[in-house]
PDB file of N, CA and C in Angstrom:
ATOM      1  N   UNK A   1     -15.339 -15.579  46.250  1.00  0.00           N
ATOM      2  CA  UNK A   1     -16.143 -16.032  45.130  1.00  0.00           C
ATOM      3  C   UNK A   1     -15.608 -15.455  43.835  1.00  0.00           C
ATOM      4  N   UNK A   2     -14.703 -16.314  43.449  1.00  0.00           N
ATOM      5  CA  UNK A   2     -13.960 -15.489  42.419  1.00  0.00           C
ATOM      6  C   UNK A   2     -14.774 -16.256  40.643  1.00  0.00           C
ATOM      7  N   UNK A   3     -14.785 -15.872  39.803  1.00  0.00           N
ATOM      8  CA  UNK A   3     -15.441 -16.587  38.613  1.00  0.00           C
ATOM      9  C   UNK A   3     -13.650 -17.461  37.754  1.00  0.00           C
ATOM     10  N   UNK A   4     -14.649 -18.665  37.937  1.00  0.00           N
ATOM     11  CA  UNK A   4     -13.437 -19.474  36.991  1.00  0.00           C
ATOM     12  C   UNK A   4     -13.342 -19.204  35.787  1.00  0.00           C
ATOM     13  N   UNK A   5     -12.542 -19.032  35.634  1.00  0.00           N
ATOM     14  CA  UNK A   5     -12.048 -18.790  34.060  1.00  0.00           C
ATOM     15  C   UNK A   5     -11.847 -19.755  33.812  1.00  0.00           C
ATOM     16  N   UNK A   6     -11.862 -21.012  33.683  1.00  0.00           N
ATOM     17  CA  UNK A   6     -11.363 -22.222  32.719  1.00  0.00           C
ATOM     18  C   UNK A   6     -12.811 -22.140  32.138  1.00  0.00           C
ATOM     19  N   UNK A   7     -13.843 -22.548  33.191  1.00  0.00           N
ATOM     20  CA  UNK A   7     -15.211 -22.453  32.632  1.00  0.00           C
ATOM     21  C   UNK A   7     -15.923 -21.708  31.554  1.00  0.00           C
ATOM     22  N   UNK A   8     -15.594 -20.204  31.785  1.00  0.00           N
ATOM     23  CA  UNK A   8     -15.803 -19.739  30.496  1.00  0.00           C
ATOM     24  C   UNK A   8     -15.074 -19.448  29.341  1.00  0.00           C
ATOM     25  N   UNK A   9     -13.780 -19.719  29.377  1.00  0.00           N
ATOM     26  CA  UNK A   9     -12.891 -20.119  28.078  1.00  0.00           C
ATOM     27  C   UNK A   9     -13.437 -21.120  27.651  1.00  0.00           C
ATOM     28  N   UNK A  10     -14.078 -21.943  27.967  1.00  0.00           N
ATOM     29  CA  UNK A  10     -14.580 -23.346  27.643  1.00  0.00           C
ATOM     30  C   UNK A  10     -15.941 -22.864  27.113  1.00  0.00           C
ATOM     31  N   UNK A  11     -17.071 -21.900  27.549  1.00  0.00           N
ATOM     32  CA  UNK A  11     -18.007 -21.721  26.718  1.00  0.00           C
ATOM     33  C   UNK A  11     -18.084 -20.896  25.826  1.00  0.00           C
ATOM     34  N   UNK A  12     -17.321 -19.789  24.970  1.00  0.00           N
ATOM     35  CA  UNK A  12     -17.404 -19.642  24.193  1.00  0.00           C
ATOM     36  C   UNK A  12     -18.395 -18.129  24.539  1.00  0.00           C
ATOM     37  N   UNK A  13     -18.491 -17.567  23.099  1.00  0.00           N
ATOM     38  CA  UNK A  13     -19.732 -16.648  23.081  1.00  0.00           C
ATOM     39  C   UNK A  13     -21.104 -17.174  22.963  1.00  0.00           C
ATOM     40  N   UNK A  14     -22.132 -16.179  23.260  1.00  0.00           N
ATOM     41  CA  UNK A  14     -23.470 -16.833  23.124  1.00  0.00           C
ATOM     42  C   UNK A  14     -23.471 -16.393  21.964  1.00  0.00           C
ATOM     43  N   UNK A  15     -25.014 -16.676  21.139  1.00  0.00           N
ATOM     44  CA  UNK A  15     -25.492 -16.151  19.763  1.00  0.00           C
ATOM     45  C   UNK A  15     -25.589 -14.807  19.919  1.00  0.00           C
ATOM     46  N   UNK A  16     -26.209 -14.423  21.075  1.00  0.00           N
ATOM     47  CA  UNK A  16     -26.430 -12.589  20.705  1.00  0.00           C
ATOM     48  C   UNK A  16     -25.251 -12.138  21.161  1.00  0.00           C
ATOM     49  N   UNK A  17     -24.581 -12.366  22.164  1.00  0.00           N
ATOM     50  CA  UNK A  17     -22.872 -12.029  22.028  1.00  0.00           C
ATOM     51  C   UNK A  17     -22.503 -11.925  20.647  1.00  0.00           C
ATOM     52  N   UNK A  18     -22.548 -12.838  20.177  1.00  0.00           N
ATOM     53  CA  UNK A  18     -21.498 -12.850  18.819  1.00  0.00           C
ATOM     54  C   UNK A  18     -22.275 -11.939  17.790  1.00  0.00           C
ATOM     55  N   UNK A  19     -23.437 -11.947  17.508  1.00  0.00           N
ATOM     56  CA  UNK A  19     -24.167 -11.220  16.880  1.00  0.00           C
ATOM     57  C   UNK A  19     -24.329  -9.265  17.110  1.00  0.00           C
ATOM     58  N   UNK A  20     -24.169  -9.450  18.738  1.00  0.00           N
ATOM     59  CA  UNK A  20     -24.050  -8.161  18.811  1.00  0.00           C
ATOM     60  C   UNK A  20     -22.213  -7.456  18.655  1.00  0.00           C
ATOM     61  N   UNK A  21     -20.984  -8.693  18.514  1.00  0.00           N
ATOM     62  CA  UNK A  21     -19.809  -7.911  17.936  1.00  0.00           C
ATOM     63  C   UNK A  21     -20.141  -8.112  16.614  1.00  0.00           C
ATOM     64  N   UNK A  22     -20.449  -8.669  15.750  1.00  0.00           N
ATOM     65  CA  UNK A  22     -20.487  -8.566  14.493  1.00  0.00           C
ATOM     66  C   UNK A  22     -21.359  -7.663  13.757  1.00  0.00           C
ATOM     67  N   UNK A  23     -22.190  -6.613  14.504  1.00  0.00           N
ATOM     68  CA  UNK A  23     -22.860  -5.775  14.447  1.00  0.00           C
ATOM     69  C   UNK A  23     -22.092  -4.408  14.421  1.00  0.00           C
ATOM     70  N   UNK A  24     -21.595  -4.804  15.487  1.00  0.00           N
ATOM     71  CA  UNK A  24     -20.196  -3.157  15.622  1.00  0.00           C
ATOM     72  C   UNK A  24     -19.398  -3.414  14.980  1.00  0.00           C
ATOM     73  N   UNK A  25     -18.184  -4.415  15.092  1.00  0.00           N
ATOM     74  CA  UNK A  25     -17.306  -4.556  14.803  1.00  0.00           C
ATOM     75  C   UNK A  25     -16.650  -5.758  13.466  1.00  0.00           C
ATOM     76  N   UNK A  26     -18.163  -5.657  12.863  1.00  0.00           N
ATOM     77  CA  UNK A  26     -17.663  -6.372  11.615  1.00  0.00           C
ATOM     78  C   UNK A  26     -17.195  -7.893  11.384  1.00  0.00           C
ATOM     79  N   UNK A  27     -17.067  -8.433  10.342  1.00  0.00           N
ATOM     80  CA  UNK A  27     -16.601  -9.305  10.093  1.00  0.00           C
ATOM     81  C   UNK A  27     -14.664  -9.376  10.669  1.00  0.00           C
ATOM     82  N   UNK A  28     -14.521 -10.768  10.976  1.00  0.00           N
ATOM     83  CA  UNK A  28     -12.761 -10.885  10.827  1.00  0.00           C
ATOM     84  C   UNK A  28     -12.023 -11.026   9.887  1.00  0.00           C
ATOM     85  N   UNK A  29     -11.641  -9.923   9.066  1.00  0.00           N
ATOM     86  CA  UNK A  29     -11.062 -10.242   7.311  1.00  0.00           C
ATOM     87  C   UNK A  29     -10.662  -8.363   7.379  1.00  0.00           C
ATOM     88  N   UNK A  30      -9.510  -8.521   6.873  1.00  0.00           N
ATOM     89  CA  UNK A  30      -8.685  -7.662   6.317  1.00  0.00           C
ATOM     90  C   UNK A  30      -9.263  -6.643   5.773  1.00  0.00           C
ATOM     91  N   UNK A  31      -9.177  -5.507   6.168  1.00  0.00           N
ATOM     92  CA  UNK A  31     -10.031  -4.309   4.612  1.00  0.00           C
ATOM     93  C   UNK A  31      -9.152  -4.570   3.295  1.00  0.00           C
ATOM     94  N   UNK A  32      -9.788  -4.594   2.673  1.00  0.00           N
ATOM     95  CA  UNK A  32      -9.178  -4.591   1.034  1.00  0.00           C
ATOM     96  C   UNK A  32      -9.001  -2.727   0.659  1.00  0.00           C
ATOM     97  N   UNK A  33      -7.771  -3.025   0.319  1.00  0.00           N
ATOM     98  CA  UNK A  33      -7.839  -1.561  -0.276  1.00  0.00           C
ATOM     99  C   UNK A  33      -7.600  -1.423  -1.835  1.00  0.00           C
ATOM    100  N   UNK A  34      -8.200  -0.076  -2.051  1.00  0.00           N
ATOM    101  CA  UNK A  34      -8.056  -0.153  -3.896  1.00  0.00           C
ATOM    102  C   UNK A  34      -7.238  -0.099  -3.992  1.00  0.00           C
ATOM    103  N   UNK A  35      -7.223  -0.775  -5.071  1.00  0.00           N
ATOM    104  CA  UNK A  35      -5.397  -1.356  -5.907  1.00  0.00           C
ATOM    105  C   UNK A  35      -5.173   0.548  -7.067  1.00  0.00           C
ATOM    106  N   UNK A  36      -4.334   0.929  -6.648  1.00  0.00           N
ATOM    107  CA  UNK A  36      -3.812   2.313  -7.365  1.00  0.00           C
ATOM    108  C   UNK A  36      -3.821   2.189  -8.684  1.00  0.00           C
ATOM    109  N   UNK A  37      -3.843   3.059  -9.562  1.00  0.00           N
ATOM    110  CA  UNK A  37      -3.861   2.842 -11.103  1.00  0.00           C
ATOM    111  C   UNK A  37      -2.309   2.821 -11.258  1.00  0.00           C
ATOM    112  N   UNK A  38      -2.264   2.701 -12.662  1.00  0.00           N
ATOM    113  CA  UNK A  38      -0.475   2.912 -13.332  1.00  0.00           C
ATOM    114  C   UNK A  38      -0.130   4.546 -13.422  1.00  0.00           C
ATOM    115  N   UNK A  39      -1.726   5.136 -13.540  1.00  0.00           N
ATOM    116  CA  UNK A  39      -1.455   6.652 -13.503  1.00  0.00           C
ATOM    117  C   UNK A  39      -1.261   7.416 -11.972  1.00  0.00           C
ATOM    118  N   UNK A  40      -1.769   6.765 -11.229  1.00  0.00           N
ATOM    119  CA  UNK A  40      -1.626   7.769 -10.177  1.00  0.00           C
ATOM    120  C   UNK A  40      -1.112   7.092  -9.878  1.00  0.00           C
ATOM    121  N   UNK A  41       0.192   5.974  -9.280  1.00  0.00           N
ATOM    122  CA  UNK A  41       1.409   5.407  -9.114  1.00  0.00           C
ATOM    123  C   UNK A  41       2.412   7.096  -9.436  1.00  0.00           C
ATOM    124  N   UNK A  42       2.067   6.627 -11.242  1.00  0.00           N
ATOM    125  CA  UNK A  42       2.624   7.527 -11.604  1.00  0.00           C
ATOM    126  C   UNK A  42       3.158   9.021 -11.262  1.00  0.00           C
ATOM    127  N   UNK A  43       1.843   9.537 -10.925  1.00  0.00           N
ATOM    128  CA  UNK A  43       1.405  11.136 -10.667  1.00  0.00           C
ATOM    129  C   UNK A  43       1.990  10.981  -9.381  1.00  0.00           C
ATOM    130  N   UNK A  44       1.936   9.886  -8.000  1.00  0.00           N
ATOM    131  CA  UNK A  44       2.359  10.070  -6.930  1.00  0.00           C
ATOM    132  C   UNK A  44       4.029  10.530  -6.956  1.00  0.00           C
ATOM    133  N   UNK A  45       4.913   9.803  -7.722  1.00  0.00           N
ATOM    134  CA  UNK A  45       6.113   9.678  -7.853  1.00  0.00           C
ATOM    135  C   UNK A  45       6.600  11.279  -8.819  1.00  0.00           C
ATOM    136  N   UNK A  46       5.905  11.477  -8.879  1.00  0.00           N
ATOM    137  CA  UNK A  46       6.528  12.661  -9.592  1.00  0.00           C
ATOM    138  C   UNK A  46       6.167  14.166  -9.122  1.00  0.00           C
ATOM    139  N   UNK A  47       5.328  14.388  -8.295  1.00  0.00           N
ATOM    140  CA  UNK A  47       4.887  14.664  -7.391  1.00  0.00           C
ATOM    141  C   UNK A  47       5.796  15.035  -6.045  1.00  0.00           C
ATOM    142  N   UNK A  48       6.437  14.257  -5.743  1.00  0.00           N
ATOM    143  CA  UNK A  48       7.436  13.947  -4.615  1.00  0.00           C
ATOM    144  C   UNK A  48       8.272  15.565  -4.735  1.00  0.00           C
ATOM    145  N   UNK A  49       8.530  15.520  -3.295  1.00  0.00           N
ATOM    146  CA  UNK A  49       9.087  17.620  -3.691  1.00  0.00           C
ATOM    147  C   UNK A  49      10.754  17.212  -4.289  1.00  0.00           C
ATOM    148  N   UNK A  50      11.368  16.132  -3.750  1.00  0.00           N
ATOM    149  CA  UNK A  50      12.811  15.885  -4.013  1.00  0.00           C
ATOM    150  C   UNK A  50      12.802  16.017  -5.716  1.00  0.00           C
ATOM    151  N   UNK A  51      12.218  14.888  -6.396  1.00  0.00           N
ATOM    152  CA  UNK A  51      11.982  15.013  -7.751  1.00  0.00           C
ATOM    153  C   UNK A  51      11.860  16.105  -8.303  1.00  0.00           C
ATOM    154  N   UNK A  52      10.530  17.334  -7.966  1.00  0.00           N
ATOM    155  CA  UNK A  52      10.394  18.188  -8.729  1.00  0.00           C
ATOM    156  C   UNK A  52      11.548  19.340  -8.051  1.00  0.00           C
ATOM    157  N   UNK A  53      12.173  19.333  -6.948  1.00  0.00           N
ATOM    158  CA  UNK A  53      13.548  20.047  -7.032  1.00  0.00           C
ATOM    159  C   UNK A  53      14.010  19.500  -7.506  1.00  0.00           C
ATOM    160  N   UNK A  54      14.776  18.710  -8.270  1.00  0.00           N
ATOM    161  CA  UNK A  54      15.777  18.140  -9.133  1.00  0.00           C
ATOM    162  C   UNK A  54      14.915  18.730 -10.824  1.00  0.00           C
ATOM    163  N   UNK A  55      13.605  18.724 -10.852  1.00  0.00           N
ATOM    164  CA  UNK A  55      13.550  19.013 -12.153  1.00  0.00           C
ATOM    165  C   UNK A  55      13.705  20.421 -12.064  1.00  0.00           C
ATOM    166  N   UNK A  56      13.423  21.142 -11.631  1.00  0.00           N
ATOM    167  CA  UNK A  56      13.411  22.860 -11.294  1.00  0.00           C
ATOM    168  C   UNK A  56      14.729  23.148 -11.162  1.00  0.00           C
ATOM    169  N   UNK A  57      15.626  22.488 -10.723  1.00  0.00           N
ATOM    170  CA  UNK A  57      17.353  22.402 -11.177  1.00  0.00           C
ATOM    171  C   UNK A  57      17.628  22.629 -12.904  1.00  0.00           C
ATOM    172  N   UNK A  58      17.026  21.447 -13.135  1.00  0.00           N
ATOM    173  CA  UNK A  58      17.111  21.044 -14.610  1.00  0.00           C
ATOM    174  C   UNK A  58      16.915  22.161 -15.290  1.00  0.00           C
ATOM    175  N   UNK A  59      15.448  22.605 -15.219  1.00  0.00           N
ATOM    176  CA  UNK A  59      15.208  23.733 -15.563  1.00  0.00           C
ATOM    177  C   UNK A  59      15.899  24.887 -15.915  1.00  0.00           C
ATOM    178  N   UNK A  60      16.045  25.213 -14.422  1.00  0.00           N
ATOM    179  CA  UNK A  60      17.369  26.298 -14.269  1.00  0.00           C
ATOM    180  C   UNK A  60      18.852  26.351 -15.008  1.00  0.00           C
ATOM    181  N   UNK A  61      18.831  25.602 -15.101  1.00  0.00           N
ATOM    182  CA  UNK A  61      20.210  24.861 -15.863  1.00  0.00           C
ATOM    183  C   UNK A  61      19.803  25.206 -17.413  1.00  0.00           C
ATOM    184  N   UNK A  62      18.515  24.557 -18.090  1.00  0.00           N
ATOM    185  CA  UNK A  62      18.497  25.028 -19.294  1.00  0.00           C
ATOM    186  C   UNK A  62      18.014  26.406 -19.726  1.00  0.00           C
ATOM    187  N   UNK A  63      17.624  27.403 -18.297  1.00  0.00           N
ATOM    188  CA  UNK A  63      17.786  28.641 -18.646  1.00  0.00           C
ATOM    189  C   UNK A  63      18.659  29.602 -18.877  1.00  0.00           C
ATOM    190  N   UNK A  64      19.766  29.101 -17.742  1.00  0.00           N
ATOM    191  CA  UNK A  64      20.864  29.564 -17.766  1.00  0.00           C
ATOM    192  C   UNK A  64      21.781  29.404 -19.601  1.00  0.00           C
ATOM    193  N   UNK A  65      21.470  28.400 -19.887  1.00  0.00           N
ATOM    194  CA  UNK A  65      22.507  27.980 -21.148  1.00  0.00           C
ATOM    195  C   UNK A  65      23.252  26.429 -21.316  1.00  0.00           C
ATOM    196  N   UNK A  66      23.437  26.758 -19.989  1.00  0.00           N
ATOM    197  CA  UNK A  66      23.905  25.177 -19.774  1.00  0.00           C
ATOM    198  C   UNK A  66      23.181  23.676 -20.270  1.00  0.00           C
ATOM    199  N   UNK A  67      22.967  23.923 -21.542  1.00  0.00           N
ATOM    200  CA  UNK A  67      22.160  22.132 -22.098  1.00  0.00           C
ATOM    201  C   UNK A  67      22.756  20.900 -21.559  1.00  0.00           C
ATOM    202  N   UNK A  68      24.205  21.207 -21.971  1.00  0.00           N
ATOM    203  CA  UNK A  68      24.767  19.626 -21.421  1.00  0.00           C
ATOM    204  C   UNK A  68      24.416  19.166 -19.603  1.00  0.00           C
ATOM    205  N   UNK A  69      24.547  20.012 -18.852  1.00  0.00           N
ATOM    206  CA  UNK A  69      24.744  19.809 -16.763  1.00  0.00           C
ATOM    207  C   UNK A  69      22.976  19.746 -16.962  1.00  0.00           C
ATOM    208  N   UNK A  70      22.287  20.396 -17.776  1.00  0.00           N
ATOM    209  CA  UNK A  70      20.667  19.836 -17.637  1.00  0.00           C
ATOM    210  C   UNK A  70      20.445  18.686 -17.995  1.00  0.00           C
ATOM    211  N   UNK A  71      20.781  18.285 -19.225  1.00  0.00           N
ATOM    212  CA  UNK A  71      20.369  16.855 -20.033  1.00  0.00           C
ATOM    213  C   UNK A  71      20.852  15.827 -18.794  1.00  0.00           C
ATOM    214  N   UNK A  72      21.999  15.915 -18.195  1.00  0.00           N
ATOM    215  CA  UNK A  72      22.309  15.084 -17.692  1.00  0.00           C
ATOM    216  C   UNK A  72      21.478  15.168 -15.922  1.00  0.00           C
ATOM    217  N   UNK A  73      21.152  16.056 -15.620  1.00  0.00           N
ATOM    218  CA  UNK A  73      20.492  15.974 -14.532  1.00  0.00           C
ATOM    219  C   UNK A  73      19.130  15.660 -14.677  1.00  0.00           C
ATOM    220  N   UNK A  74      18.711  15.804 -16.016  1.00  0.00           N
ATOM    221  CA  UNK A  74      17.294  15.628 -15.650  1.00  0.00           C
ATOM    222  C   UNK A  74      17.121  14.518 -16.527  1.00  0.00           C
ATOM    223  N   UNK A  75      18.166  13.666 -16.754  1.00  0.00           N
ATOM    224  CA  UNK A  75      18.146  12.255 -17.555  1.00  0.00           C
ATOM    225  C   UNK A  75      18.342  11.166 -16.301  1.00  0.00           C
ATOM    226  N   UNK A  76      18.957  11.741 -15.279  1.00  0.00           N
ATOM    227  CA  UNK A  76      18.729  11.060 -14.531  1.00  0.00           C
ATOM    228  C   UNK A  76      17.799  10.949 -12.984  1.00  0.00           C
ATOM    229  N   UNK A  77      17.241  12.378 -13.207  1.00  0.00           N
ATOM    230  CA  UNK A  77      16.027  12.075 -12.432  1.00  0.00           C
ATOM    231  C   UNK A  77      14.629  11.403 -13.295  1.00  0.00           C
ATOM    232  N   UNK A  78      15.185  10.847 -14.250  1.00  0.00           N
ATOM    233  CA  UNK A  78      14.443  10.188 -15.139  1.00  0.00           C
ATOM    234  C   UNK A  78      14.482   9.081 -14.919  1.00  0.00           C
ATOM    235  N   UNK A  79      15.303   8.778 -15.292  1.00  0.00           N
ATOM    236  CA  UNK A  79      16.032   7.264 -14.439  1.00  0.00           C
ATOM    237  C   UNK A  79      15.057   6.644 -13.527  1.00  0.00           C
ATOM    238  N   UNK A  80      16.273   8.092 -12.133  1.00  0.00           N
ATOM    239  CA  UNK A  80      15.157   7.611 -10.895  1.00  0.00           C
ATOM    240  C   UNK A  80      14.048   7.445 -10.628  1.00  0.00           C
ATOM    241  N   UNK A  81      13.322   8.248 -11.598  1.00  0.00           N
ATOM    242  CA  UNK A  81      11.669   8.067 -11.277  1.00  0.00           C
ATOM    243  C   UNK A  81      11.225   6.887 -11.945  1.00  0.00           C
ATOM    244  N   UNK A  82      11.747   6.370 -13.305  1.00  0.00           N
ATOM    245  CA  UNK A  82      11.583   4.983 -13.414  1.00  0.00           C
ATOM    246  C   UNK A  82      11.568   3.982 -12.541  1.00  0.00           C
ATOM    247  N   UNK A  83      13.154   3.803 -11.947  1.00  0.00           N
ATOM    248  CA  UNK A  83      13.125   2.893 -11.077  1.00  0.00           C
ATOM    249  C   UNK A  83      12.149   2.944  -9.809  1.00  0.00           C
ATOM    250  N   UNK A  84      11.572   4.039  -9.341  1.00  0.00           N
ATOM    251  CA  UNK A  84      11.151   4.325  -8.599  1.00  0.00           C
ATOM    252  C   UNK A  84       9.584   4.086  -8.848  1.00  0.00           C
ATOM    253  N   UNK A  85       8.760   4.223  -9.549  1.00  0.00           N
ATOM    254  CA  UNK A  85       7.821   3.848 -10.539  1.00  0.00           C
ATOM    255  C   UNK A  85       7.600   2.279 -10.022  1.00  0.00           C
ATOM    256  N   UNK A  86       8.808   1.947 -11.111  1.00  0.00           N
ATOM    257  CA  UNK A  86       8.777   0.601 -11.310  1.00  0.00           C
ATOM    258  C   UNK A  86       9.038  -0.144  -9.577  1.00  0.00           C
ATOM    259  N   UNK A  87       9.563   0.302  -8.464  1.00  0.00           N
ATOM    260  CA  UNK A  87       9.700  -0.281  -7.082  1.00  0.00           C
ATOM    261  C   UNK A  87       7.952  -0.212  -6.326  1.00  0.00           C
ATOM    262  N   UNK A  88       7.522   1.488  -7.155  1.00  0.00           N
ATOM    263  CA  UNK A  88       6.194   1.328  -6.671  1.00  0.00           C
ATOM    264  C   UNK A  88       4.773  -0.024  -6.887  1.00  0.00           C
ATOM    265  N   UNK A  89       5.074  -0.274  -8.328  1.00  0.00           N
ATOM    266  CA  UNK A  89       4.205  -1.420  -8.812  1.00  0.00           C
ATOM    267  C   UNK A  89       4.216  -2.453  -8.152  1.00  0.00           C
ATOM    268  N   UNK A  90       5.842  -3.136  -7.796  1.00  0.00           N
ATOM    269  CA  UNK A  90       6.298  -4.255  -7.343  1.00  0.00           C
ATOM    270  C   UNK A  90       5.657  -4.136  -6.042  1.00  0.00           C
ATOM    271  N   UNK A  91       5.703  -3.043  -4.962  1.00  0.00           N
ATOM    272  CA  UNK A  91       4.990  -2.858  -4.037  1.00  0.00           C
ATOM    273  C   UNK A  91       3.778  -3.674  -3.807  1.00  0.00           C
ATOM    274  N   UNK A  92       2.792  -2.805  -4.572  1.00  0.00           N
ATOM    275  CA  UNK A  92       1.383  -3.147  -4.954  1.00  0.00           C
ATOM    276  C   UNK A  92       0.994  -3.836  -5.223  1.00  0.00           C
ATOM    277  N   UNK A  93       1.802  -5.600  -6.045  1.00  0.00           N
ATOM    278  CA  UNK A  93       1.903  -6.484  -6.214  1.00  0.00           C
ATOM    279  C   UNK A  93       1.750  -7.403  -5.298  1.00  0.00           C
ATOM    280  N   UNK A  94       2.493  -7.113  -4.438  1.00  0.00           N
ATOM    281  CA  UNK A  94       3.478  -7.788  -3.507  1.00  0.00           C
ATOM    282  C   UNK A  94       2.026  -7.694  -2.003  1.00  0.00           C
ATOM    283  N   UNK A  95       1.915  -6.618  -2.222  1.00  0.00           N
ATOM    284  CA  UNK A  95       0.832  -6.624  -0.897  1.00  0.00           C
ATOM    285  C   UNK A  95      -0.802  -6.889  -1.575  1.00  0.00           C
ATOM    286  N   UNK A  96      -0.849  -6.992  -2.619  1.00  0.00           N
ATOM    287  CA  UNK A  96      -2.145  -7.702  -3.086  1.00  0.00           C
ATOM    288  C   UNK A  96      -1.858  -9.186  -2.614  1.00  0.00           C
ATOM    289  N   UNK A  97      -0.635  -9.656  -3.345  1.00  0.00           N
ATOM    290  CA  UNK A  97      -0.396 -11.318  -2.775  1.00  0.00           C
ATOM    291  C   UNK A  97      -0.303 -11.278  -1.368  1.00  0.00           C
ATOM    292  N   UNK A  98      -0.073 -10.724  -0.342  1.00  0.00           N
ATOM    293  CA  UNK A  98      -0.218 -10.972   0.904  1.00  0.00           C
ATOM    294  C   UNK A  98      -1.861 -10.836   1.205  1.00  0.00           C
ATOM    295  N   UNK A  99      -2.382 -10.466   0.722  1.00  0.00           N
ATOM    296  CA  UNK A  99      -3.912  -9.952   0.939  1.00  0.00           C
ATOM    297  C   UNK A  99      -4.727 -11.570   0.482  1.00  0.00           C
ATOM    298  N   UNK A 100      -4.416 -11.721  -0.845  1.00  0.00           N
ATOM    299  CA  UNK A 100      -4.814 -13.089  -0.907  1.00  0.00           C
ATOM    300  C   UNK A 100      -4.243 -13.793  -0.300  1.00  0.00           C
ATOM    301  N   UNK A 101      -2.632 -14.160   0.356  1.00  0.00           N
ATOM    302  CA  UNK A 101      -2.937 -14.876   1.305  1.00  0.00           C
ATOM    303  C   UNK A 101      -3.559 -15.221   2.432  1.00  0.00           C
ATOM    304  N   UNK A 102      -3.609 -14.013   3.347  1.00  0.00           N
ATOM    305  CA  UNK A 102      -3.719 -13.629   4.338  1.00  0.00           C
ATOM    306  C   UNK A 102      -5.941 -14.167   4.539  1.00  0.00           C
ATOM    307  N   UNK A 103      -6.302 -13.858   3.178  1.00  0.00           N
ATOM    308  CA  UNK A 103      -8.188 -14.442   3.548  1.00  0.00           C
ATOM    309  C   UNK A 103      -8.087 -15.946   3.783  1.00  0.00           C
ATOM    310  N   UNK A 104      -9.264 -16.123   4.197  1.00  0.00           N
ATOM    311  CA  UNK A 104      -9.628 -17.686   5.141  1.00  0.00           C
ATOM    312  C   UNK A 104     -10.468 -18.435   4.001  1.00  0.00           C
ATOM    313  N   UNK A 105     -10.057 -19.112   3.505  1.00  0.00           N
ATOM    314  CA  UNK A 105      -9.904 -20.267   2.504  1.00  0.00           C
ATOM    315  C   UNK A 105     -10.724 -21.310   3.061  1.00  0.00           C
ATOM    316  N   UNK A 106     -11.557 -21.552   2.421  1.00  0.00           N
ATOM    317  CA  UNK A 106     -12.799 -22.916   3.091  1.00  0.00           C
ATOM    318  C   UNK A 106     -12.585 -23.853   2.157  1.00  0.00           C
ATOM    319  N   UNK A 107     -11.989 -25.194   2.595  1.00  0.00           N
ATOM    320  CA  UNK A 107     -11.822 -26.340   1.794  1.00  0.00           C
ATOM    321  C   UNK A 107     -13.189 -27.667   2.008  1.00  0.00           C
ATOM    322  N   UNK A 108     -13.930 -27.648   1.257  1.00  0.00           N
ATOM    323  CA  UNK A 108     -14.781 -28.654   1.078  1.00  0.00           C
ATOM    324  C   UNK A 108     -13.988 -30.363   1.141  1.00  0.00           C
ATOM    325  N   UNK A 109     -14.135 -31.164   1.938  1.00  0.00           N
ATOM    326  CA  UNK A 109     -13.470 -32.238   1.478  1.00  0.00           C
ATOM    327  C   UNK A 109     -15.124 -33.295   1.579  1.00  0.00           C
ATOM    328  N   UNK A 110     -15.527 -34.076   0.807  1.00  0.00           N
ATOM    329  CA  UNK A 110     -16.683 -35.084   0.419  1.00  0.00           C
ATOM    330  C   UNK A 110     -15.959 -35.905   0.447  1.00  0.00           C
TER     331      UNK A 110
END
């Protein structure tokens, strides 16, 4: 006496079935997460230990005497944190538009 499974693929959940997963386990839709500011983008990227060893280089460099081997090291961890900045936004962009794609879109047709 085995239970057919075609049969109940074919019926579906009951009302309090479905009512009691949508009780635990929520709606079917994506969590939305907060979209990051431009400042803490910011603050994250600079932050990073690689970066602030490269500025603590810099540093060192303009304690020592050396202006020119600083300017240039810490002009271009400048740089990098721009570009890096700027890869973060595009990010954040990029997975907001997947987010709006990704919700369930109800088309009315009359």
């Amino acid at each position: 006496m085995g239970i057919n499974t075609q049969t109940i693929q074919n019926q579906g959940l009951t009302t309090q079935e479905a009512a009691a997963r949508l009780k635990t386990e929520g709606y079917n839709e994506l969590p939305s997460a907060k979209q990051r500011s431009v400042w803490l983008i910011a603050f994250e990227v600079f932050k990073e230990p690689m970066f602030l060893l490269l500025v603590a280089c810099g540093t060192i460099y303009l304690i020592l005497g050396d202006v020119q081997e600083a300017l240039i090291l810490l002009g271009f961890v400048f740089v990098i944190m721009g570009i890096t900045f700027y890869q973060e936004r595009k990010t954040e962009r990029a997975l907001e538009a997947l987010r709006d794609l990704s919700s369930p879109r109800m088309v009315c047709l009359v």
